[in-house]
N, C-alpha and C. Protein backbone atom coordinates (compact mmCIF):
# COMPACT_ATOMS: atom_id res chain seq x y z
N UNK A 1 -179.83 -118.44 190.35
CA UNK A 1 -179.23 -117.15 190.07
C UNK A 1 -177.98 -116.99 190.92
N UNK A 2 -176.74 -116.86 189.89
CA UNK A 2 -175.29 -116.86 190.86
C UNK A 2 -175.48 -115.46 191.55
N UNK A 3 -176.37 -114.38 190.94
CA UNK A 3 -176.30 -113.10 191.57
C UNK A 3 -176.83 -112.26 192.70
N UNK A 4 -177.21 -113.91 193.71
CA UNK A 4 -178.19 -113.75 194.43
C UNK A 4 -177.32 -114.04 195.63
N UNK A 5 -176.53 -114.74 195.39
CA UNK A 5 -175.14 -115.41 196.19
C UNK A 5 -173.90 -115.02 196.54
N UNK A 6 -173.27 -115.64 197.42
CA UNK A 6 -171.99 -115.02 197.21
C UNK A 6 -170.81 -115.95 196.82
N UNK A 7 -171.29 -116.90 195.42
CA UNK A 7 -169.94 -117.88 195.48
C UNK A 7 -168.81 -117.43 194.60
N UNK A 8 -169.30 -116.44 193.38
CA UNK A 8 -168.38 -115.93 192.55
C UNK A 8 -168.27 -116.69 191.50
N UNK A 9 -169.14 -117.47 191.53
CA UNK A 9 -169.36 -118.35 190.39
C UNK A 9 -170.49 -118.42 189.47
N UNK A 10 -170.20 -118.51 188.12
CA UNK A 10 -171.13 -118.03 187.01
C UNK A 10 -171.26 -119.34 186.07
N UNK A 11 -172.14 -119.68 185.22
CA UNK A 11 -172.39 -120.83 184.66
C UNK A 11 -172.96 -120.40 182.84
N UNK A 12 -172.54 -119.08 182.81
CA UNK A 12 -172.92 -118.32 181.54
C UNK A 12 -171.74 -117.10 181.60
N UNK A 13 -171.15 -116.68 180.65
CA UNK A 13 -169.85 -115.72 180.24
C UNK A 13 -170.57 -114.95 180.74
N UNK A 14 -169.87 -113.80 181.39
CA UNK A 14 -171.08 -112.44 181.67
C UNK A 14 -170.49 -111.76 181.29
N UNK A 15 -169.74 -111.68 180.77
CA UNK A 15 -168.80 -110.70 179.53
C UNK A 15 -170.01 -110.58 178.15
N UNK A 16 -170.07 -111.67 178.10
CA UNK A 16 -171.32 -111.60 176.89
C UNK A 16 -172.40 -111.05 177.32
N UNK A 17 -172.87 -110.76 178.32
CA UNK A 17 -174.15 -110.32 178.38
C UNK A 17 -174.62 -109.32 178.01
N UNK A 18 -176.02 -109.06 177.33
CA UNK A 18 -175.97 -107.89 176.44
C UNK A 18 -176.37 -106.78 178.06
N UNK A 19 -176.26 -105.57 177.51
CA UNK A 19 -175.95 -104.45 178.50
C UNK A 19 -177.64 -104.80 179.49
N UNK A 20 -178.40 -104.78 178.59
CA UNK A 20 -179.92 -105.35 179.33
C UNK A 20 -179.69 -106.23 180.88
N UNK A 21 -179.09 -107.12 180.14
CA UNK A 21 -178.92 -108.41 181.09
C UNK A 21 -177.46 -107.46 182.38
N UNK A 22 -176.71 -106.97 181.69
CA UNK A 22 -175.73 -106.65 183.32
C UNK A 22 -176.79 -105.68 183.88
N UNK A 23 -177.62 -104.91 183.41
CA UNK A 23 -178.46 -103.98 184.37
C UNK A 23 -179.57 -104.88 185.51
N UNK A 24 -179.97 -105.72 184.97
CA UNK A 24 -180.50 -106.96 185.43
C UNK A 24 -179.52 -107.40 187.24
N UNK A 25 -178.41 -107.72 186.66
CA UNK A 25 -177.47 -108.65 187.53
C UNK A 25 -177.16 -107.31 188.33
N UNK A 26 -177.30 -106.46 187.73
CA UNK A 26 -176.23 -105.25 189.02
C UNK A 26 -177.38 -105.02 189.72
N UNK A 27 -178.57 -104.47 189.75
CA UNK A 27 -180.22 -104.64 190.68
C UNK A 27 -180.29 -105.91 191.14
N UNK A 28 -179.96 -106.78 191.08
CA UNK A 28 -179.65 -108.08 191.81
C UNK A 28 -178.81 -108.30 193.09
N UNK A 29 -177.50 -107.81 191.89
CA UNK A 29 -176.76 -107.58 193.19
C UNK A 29 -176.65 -106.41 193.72
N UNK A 30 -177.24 -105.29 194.02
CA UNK A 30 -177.99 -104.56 194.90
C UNK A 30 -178.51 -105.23 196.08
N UNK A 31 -179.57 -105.48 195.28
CA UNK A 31 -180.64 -106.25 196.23
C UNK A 31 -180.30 -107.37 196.90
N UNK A 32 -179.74 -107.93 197.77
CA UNK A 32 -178.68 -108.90 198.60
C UNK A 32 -179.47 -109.69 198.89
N UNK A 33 -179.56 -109.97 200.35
CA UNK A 33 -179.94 -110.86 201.04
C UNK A 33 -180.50 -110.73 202.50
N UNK A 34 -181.44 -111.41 202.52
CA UNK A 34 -181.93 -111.07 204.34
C UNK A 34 -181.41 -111.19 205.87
N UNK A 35 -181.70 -110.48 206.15
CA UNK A 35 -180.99 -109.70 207.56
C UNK A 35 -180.33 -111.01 207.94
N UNK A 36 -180.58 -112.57 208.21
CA UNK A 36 -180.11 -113.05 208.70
C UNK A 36 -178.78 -113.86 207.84
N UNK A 37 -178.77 -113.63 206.57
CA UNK A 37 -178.42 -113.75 205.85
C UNK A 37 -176.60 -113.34 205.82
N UNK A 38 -175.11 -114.04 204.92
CA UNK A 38 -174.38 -113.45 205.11
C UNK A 38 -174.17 -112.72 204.01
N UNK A 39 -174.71 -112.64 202.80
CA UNK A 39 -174.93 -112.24 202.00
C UNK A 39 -174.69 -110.19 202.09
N UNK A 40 -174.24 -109.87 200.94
CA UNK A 40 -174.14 -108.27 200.89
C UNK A 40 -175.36 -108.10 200.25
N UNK A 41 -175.65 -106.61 199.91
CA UNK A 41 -176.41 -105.99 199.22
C UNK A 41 -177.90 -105.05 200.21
N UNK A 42 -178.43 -104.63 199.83
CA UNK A 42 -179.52 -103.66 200.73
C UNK A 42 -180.16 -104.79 200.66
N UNK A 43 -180.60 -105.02 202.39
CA UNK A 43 -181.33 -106.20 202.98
C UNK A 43 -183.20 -106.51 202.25
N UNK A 44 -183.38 -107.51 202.22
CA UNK A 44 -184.80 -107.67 201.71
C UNK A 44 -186.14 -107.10 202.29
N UNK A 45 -185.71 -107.00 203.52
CA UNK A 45 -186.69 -106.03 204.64
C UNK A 45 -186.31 -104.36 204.57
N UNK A 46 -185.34 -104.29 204.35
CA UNK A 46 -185.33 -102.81 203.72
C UNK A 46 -185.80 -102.49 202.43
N UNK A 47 -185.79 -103.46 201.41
CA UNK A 47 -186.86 -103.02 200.42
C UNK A 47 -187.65 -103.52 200.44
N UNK A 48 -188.46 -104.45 201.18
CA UNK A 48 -190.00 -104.60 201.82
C UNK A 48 -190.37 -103.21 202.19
N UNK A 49 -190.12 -102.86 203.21
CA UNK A 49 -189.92 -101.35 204.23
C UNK A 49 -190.32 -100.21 202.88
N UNK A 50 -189.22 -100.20 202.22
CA UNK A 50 -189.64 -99.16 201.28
C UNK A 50 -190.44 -98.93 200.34
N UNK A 51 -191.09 -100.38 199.66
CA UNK A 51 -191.84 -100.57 198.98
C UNK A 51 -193.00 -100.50 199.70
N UNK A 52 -193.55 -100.39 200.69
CA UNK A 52 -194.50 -100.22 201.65
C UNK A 52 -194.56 -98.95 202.04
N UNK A 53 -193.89 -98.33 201.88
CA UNK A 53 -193.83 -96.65 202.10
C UNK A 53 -194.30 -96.17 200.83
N UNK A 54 -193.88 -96.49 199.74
CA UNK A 54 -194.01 -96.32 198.01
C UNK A 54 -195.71 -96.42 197.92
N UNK A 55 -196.27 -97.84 198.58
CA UNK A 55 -197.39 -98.00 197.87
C UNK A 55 -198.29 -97.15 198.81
N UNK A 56 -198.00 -96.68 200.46
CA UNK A 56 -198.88 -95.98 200.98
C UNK A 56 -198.91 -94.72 200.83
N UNK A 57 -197.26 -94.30 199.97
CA UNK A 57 -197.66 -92.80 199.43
C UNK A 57 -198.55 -92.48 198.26
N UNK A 58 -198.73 -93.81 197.41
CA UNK A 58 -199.42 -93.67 196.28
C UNK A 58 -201.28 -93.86 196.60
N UNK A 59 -201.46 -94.22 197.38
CA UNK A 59 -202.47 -94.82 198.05
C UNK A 59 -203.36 -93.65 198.78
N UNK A 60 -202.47 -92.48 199.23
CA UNK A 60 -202.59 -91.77 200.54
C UNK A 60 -202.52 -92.06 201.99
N UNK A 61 -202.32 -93.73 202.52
CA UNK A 61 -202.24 -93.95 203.64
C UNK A 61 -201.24 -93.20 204.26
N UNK A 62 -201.85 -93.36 205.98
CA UNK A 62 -201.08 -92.64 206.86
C UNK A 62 -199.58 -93.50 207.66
N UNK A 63 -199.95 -94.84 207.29
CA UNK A 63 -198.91 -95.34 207.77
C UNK A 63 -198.76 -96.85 206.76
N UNK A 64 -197.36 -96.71 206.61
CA UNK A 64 -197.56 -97.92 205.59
C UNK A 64 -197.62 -99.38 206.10
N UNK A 65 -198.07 -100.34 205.51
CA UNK A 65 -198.00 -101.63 205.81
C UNK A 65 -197.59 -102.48 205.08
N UNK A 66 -197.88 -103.50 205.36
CA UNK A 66 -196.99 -104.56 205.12
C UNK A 66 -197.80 -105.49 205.81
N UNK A 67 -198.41 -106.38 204.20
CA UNK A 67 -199.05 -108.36 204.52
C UNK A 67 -200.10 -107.38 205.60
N UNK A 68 -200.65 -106.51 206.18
CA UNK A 68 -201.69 -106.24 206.61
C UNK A 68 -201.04 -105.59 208.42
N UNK A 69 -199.78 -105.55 208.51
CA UNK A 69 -199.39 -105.24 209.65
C UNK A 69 -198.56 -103.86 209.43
N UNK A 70 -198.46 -102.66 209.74
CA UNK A 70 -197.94 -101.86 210.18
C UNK A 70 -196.90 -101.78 210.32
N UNK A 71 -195.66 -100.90 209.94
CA UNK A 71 -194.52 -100.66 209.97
C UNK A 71 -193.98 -99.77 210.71
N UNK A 72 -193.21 -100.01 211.16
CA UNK A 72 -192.88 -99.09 212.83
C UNK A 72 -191.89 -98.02 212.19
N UNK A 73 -192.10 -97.07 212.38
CA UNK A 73 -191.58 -95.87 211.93
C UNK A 73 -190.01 -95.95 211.96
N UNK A 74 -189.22 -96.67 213.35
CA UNK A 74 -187.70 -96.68 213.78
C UNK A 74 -187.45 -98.02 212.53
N UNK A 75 -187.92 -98.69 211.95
CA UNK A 75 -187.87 -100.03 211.30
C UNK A 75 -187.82 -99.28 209.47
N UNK A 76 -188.82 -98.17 209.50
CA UNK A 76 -188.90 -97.22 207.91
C UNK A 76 -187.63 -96.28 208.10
N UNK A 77 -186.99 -96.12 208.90
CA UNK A 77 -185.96 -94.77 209.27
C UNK A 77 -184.94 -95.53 208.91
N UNK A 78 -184.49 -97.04 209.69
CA UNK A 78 -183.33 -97.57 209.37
C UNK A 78 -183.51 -98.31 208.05
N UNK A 79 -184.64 -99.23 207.23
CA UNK A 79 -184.38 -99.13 205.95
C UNK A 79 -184.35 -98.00 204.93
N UNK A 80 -184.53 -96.89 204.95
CA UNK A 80 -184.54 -95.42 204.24
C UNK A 80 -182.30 -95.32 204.69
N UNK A 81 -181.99 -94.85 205.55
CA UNK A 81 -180.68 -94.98 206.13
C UNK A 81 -179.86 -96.16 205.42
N UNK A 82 -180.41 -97.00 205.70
CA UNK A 82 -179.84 -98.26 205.08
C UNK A 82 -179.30 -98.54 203.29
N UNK A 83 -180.71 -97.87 203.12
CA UNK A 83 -180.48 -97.41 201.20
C UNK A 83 -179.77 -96.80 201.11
N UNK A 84 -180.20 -95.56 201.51
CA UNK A 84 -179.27 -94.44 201.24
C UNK A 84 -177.64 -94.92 201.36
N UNK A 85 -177.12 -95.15 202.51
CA UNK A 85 -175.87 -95.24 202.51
C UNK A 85 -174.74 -95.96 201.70
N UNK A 86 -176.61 -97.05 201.28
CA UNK A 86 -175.57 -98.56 200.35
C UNK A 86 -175.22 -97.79 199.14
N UNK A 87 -176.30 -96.68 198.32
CA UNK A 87 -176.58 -96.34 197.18
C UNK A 87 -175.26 -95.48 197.37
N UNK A 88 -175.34 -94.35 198.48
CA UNK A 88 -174.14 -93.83 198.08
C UNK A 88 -172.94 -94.54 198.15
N UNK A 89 -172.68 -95.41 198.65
CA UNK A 89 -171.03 -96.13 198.65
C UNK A 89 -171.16 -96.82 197.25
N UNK A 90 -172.65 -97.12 196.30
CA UNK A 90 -172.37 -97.56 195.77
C UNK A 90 -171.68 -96.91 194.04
N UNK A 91 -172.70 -95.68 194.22
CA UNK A 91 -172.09 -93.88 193.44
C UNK A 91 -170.95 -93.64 193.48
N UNK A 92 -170.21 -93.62 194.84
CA UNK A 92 -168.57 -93.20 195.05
C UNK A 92 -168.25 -94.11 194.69
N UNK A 93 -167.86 -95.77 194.80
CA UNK A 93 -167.05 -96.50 194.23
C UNK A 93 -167.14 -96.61 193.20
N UNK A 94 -168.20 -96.47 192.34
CA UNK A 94 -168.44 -96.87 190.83
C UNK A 94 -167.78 -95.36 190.39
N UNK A 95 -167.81 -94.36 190.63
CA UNK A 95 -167.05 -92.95 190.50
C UNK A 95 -165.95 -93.02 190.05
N UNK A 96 -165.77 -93.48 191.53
CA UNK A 96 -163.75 -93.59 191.63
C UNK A 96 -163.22 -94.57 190.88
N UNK A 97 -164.01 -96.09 190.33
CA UNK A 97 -163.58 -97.19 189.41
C UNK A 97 -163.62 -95.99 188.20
N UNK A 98 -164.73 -95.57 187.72
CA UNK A 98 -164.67 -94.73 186.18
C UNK A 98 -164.02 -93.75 186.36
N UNK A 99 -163.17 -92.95 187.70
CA UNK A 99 -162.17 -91.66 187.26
C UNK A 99 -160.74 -92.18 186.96
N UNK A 100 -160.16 -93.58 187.74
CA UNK A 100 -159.05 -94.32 187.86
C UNK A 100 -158.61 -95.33 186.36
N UNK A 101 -159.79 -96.04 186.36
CA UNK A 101 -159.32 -97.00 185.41
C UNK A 101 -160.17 -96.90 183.85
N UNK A 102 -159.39 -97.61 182.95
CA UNK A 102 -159.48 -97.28 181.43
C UNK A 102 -160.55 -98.38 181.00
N UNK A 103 -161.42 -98.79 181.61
CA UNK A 103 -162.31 -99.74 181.36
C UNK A 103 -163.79 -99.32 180.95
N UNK A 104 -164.55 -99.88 180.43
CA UNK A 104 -165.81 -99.54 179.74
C UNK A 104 -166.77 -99.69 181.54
N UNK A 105 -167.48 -98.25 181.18
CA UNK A 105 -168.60 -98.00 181.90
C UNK A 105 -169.36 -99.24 182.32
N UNK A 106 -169.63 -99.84 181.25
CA UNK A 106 -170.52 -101.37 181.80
C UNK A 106 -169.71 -102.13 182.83
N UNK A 107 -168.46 -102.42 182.46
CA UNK A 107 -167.37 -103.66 183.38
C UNK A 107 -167.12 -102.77 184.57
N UNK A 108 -167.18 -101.43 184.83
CA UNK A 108 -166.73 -100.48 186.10
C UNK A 108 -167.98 -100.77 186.86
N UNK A 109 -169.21 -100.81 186.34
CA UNK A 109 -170.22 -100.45 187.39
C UNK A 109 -170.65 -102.08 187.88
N UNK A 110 -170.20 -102.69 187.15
CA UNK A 110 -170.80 -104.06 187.56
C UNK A 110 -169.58 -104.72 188.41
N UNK A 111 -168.16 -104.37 188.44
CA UNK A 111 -167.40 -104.69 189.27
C UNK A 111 -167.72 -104.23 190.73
N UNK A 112 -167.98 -102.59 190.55
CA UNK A 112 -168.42 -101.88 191.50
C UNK A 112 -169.69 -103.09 192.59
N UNK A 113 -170.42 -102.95 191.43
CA UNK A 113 -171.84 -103.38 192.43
C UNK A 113 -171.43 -105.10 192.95
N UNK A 114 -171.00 -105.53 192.28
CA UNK A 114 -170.70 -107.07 192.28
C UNK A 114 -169.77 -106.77 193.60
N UNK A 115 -168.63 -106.17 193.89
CA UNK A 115 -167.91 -105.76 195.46
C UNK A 115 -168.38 -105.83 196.42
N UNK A 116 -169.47 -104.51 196.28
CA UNK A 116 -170.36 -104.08 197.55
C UNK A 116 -171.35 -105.47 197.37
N UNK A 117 -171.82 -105.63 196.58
CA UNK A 117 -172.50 -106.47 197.30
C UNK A 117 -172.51 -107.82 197.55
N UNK A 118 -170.85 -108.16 197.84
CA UNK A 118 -169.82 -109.49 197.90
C UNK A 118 -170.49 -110.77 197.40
N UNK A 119 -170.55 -110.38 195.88
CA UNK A 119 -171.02 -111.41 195.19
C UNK A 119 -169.75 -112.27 194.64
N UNK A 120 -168.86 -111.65 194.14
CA UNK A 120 -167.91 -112.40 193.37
C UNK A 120 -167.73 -112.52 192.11
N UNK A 121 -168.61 -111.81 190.88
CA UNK A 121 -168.61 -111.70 189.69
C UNK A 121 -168.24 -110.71 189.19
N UNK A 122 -167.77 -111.20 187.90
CA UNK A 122 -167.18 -110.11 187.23
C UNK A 122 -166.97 -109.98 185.63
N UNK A 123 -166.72 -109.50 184.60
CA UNK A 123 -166.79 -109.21 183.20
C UNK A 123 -165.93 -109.20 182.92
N UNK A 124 -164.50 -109.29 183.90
CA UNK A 124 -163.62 -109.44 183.57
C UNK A 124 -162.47 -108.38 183.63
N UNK A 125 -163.31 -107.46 184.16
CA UNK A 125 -162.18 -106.27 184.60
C UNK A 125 -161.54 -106.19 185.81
N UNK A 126 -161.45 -107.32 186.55
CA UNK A 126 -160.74 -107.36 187.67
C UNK A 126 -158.89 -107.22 187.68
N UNK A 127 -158.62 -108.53 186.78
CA UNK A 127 -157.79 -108.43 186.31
C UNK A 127 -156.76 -107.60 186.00
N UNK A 128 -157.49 -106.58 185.18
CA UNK A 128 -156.79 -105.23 184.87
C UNK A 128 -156.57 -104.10 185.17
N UNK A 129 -157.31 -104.15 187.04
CA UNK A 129 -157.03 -103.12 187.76
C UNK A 129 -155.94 -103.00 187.53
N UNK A 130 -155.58 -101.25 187.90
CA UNK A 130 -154.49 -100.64 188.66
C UNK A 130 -154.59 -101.14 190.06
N UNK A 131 -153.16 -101.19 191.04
CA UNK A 131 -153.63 -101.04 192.42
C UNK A 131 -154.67 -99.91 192.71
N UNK A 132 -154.80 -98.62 192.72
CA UNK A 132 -156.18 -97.70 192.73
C UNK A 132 -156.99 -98.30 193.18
N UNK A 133 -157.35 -98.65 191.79
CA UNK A 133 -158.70 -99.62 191.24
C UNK A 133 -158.87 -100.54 192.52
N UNK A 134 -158.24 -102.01 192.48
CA UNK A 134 -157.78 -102.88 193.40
C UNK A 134 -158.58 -102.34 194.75
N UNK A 135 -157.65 -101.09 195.04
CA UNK A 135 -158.15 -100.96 196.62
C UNK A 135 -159.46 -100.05 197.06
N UNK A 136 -159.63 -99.53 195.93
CA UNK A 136 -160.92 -99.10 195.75
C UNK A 136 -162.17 -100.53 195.27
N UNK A 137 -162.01 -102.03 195.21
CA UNK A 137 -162.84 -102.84 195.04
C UNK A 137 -162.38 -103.35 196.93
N UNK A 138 -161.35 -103.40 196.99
CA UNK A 138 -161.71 -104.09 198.36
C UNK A 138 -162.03 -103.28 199.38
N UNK A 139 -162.16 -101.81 199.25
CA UNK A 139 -162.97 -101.23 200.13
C UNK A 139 -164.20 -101.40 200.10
N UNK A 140 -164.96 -101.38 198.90
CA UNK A 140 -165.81 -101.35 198.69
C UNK A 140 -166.82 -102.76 199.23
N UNK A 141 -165.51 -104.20 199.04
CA UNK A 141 -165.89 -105.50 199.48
C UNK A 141 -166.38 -104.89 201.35
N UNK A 142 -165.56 -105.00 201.61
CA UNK A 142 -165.27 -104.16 203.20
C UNK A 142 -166.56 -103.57 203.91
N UNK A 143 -166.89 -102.70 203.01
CA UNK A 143 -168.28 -102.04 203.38
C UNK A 143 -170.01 -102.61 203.02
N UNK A 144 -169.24 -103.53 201.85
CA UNK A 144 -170.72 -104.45 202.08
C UNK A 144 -170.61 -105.47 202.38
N UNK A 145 -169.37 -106.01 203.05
CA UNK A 145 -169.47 -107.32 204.62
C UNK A 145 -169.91 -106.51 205.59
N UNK A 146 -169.26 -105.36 205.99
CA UNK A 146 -169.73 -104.68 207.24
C UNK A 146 -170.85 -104.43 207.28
N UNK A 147 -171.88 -103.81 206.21
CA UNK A 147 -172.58 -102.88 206.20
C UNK A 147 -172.74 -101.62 205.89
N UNK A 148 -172.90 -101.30 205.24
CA UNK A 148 -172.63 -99.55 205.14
C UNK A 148 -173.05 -98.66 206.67
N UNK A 149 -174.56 -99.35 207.20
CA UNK A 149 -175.15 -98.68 208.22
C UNK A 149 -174.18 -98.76 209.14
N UNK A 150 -173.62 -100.28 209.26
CA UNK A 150 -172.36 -100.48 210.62
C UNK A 150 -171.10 -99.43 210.49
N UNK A 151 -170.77 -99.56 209.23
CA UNK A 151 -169.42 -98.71 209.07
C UNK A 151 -169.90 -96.91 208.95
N UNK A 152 -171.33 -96.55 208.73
CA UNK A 152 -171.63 -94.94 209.25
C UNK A 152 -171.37 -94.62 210.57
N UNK A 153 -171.93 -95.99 211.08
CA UNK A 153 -172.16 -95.70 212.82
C UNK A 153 -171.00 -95.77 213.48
N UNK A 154 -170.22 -96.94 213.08
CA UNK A 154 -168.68 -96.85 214.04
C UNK A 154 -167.78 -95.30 213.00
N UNK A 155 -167.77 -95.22 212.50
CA UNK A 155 -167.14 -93.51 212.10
C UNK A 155 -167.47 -92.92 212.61
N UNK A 156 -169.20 -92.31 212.93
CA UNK A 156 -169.53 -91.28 213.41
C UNK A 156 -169.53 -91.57 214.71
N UNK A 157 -169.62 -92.53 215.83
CA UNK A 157 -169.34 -93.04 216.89
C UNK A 157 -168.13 -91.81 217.32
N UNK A 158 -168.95 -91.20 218.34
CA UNK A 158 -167.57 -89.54 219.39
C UNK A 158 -167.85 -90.54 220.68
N UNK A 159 -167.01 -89.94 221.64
CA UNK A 159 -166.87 -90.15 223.07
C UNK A 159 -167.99 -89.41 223.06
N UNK A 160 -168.97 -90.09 223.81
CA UNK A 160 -170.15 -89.25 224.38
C UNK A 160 -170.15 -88.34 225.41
N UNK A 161 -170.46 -87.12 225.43
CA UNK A 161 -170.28 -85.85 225.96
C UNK A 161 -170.73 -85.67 227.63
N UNK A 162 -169.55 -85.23 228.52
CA UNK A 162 -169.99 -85.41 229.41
C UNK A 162 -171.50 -84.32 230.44
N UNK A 163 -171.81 -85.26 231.39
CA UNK A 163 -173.49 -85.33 231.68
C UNK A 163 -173.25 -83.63 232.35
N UNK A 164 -174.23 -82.55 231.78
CA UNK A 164 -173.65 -81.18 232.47
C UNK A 164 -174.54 -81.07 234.05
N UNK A 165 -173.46 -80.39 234.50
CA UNK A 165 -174.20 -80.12 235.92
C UNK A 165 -175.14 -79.30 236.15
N UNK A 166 -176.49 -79.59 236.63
CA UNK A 166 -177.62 -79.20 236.65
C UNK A 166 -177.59 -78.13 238.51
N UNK A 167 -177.98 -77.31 238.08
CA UNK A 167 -178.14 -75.98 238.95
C UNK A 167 -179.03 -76.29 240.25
N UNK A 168 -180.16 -77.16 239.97
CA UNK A 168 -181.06 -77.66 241.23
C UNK A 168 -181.05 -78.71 241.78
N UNK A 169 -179.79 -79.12 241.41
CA UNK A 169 -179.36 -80.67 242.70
C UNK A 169 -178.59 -79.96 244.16
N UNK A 170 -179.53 -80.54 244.81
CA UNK A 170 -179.09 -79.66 246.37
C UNK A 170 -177.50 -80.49 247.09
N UNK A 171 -177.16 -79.70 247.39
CA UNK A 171 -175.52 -80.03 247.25
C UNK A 171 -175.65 -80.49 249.24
């Protein structure tokens, strides 16, 4: 599966693919590669993580697991964070591809997802960006080399506030 990768290389037209099959490849390329991995897309332990939360809410358990071991709550917080952020960068770019450029819904969202999650494929609408377009795919490349979680944290990253002076330190 080229959509598992990041070579940008395809061995079947994916222009042809019926709409079934790009919904297929764009949940693919979503779904990336593992943490150690250089691969884009929401890490495989983050949807381990969540799918383990899924089955212990359906279940009623109090804490979810995983293969029979327990999931550490700071480990469910940063894959939950982790989704979230990919999903939304992945909403706004696919947005901003369908408010900018004159291309069919299918070739916008699969350029979109194919970016973020620096796979390299495409249907063929690369080509025919506008610049817009263009720099709205290499942002998008940008944030799923970085990470989405890395690039929340260095944004929201302030000078940390200085330590206040406490009233019962004997002078």
């Amino acid at each position: 599966m080229t959509a598992l990768t990041t070579v940008g290389f395809n061995t079947t037209p994916i222009g042809a693919f019926a709409p079934a099959g790009v919904m297929v490849l764009v949940a693919l390329m979503l779904v990336g590669a593992s943490p150690s991995g250089t691969g884009g897309g929401i890490k495989s332990t983050s949807v381990s993580a969540a799918l383990a939360t899924i089955r212990a809410t359906l279940r009623g358990d109090q804490a979810p697991t995983f293969f029979g071991a327990r999931v550490p709550n700071a480990r469910l917080f940063a894959a939950f964070a982790s989704i979230a952020f990919y999903l939304i960068a992945f909403v706004v770019g696919a947005t901003l591809l369908l408010l900018v450029e004159g291309a069919g819904f299918q070739d916008l969202v699969f350029e979109a997802a194919s970016a973020l999650g620096t796979v390299g494929l495409s249907r063929g609408a690369t080509a025919d960006l506008t610049p817009l377009g263009k720099l709205v795919i290499v942002a998008m490349m940008f944030i799923g080399r970085t990470g989405p979680i890395t690039l929340a944290l260095a944004l929201a990253a302030g000078h940390p506030e200085p330590a206040e002076e406490s009233d019962d330190l004997a002078v």
